[in-house]
N, C-alpha and C. Protein backbone atom coordinates (compact mmCIF):
# COMPACT_ATOMS: atom_id res chain seq x y z
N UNK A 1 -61.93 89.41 7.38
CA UNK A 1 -63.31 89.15 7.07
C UNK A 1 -63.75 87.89 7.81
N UNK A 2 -64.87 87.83 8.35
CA UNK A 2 -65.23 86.75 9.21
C UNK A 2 -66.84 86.27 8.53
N UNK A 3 -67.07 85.48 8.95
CA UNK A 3 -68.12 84.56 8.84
C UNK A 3 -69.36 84.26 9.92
N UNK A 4 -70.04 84.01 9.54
CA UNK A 4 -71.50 83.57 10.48
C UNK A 4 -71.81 82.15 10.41
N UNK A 5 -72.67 81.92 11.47
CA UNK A 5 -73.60 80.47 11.55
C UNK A 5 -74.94 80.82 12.42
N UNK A 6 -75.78 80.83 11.16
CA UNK A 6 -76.98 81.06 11.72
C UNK A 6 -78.04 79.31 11.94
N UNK A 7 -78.10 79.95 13.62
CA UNK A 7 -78.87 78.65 13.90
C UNK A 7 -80.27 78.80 14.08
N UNK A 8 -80.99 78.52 13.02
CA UNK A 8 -82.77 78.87 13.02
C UNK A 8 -83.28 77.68 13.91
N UNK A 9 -82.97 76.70 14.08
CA UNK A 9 -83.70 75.88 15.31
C UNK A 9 -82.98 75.45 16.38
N UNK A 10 -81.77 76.08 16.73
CA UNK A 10 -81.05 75.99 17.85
C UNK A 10 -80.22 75.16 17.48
N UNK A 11 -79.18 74.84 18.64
CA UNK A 11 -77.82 73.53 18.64
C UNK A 11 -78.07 72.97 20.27
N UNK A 12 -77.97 72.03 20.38
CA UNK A 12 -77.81 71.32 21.77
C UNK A 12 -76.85 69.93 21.51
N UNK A 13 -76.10 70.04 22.50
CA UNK A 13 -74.55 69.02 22.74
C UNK A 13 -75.63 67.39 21.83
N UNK A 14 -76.50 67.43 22.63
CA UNK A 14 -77.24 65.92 21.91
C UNK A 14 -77.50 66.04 21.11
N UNK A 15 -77.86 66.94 20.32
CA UNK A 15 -78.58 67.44 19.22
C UNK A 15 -77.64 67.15 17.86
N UNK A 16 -75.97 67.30 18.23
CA UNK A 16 -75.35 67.22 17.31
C UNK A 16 -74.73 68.50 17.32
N UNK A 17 -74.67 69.89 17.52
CA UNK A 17 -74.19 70.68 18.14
C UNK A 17 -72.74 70.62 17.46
N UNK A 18 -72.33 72.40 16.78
CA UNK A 18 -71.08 72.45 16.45
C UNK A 18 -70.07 72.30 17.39
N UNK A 19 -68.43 72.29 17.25
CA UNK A 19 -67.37 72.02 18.41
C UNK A 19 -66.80 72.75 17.65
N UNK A 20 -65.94 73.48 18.16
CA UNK A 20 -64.41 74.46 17.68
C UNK A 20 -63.59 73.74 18.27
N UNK A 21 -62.30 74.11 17.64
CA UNK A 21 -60.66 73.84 18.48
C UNK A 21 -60.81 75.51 18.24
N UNK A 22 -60.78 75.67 19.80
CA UNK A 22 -59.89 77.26 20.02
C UNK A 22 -58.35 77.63 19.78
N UNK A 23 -58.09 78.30 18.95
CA UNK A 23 -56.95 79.00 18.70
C UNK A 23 -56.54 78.12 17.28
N UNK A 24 -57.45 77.41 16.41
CA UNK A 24 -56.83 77.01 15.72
C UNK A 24 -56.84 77.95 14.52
N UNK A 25 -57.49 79.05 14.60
CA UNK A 25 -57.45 79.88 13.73
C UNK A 25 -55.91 80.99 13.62
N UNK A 26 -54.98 80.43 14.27
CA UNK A 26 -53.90 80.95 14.59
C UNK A 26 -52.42 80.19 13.28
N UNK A 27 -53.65 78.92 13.02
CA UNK A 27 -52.47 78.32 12.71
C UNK A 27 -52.10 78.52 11.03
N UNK A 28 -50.56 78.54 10.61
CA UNK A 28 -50.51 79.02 9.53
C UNK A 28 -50.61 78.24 8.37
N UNK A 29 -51.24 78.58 7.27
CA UNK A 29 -52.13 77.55 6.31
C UNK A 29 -51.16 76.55 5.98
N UNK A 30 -49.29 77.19 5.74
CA UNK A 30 -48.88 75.93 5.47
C UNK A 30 -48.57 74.72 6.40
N UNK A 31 -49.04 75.34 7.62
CA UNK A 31 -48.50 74.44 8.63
C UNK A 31 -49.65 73.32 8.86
N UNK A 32 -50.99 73.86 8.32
CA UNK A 32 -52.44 72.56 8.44
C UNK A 32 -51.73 72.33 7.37
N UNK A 33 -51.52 72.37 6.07
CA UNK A 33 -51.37 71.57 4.42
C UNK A 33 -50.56 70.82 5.18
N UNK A 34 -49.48 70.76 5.38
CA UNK A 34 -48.16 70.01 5.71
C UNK A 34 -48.46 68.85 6.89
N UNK A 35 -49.63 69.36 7.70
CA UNK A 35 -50.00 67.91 8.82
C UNK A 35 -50.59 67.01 8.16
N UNK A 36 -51.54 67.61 7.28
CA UNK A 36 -52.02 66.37 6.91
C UNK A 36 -52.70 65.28 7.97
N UNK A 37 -53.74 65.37 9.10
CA UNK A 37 -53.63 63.96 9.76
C UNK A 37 -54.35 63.44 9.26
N UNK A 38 -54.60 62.21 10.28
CA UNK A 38 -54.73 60.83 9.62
C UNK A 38 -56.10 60.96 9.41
N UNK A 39 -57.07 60.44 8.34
CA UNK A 39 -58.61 60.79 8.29
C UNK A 39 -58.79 59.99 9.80
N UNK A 40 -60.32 60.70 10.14
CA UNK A 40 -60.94 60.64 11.77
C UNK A 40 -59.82 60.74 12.77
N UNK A 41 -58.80 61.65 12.76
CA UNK A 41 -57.68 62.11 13.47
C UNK A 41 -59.18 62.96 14.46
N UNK A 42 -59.13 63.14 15.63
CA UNK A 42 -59.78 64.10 16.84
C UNK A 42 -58.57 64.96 17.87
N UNK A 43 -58.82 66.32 17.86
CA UNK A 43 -58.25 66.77 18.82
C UNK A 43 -58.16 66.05 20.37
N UNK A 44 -57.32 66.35 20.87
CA UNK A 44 -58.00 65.82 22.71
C UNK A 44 -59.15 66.70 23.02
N UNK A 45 -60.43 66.20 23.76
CA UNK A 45 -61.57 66.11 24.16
C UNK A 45 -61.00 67.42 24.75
N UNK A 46 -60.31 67.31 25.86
CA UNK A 46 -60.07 68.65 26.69
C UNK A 46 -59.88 70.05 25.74
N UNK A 47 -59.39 69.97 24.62
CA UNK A 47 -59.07 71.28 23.98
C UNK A 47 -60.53 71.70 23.20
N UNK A 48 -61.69 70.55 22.87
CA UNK A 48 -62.86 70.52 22.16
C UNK A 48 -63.94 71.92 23.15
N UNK A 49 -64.26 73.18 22.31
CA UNK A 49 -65.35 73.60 23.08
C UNK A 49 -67.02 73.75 21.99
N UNK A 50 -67.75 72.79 22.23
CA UNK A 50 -68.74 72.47 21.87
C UNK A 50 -69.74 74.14 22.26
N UNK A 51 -71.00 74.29 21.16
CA UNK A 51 -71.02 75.56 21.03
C UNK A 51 -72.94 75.19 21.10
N UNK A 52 -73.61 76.02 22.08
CA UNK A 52 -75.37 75.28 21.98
C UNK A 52 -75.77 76.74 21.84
N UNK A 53 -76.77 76.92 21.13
CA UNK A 53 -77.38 77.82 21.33
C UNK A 53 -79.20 77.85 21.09
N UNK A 54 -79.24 79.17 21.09
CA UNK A 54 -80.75 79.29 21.07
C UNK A 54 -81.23 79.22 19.67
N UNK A 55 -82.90 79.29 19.39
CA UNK A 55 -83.37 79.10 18.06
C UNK A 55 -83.16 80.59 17.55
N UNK A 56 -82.42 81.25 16.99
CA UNK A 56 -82.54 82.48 15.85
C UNK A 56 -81.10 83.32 16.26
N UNK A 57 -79.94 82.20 16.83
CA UNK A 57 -78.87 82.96 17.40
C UNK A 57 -77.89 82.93 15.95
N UNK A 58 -76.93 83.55 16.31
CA UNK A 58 -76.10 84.11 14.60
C UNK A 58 -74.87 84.17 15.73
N UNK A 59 -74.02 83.28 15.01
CA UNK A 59 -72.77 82.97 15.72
C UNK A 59 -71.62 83.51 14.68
N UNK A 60 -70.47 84.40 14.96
CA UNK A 60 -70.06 84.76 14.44
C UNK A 60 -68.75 83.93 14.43
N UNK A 61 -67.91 83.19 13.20
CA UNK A 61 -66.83 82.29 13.14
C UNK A 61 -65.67 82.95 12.67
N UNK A 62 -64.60 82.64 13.22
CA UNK A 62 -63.53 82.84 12.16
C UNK A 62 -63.35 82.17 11.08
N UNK A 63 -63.16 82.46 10.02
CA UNK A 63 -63.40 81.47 8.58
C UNK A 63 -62.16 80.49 8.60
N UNK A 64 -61.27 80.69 9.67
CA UNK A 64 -59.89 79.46 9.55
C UNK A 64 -60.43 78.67 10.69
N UNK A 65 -60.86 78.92 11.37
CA UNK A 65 -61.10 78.06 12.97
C UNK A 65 -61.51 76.94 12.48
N UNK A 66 -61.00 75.82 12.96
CA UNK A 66 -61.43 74.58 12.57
C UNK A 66 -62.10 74.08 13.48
N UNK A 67 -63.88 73.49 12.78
CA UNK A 67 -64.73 73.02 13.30
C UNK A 67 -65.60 72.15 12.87
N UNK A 68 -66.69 71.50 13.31
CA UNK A 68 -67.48 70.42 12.80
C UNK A 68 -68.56 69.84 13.77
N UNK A 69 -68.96 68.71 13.27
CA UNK A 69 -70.23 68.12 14.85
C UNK A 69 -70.56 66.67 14.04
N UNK A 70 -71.46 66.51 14.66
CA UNK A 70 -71.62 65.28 14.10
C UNK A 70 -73.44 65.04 13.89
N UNK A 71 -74.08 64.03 13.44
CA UNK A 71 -75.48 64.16 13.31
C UNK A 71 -76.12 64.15 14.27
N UNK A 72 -77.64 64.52 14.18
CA UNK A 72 -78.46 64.76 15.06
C UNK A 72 -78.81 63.64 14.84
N UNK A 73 -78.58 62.55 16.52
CA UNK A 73 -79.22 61.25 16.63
C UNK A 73 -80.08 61.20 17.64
N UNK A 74 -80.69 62.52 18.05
CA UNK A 74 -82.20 62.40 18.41
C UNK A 74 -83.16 61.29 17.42
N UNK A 75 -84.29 60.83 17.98
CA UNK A 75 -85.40 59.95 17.33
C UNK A 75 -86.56 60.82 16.65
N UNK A 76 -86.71 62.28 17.67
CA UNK A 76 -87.71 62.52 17.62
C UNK A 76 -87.19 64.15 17.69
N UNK A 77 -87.35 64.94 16.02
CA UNK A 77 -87.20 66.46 16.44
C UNK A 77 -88.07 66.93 16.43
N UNK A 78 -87.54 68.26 17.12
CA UNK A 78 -88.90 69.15 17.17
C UNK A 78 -89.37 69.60 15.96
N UNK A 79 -90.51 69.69 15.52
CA UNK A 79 -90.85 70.40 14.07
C UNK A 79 -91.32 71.92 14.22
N UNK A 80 -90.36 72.65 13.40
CA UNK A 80 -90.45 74.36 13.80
C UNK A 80 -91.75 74.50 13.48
N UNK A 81 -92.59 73.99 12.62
CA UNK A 81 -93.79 74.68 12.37
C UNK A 81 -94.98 74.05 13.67
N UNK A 82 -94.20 73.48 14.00
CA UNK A 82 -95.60 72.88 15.25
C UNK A 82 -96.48 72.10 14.83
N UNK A 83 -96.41 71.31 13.69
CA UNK A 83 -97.02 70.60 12.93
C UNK A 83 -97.23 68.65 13.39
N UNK A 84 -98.12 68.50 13.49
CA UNK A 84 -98.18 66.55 14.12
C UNK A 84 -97.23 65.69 13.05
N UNK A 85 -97.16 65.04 13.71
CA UNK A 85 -96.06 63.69 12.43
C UNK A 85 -97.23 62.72 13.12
């Protein structure tokens, strides 16, 4: 059984944008319990594949793949309704 991520206003790398470790959905549950790393442990950059997409795309996840991003430190987002600030 797998999982979704629906992105209603898109992802962009600046934006904050999810990252996978590929193939970590391989790994066996007792073998993540048992690492344990260190909190703010990061894969190497090279194994990181960061994921952008469009506004109304539906990304389909493996529910073990380990992933995350970080905040959107844009100043200024776009507002979906087109509305003035």
């Amino acid at each position: 059984m797998g999982t979704a991520m629906l992105c209603p206003d898109g992802m962009t790398e600046e934006g904050g944008a999810t990252a996978f470790l590929p193939g970590s959905h391989l790994l066996a549950d007792d073998d993540v319990a048992a690492a344990r790393p260190p909190r703010g442990w990061q894969p190497p950059l090279k194994d990181i594949v960061t994921l952008a997409c469009a506004p109304g795309d539906l990304v389909p996840i493996h529910p073990k793949v380990l992933h995350g991003g970080e905040a959107d430190h844009r100043l200024h987002r776009p507002d979906p309704a087109g509305a003035a600030r």
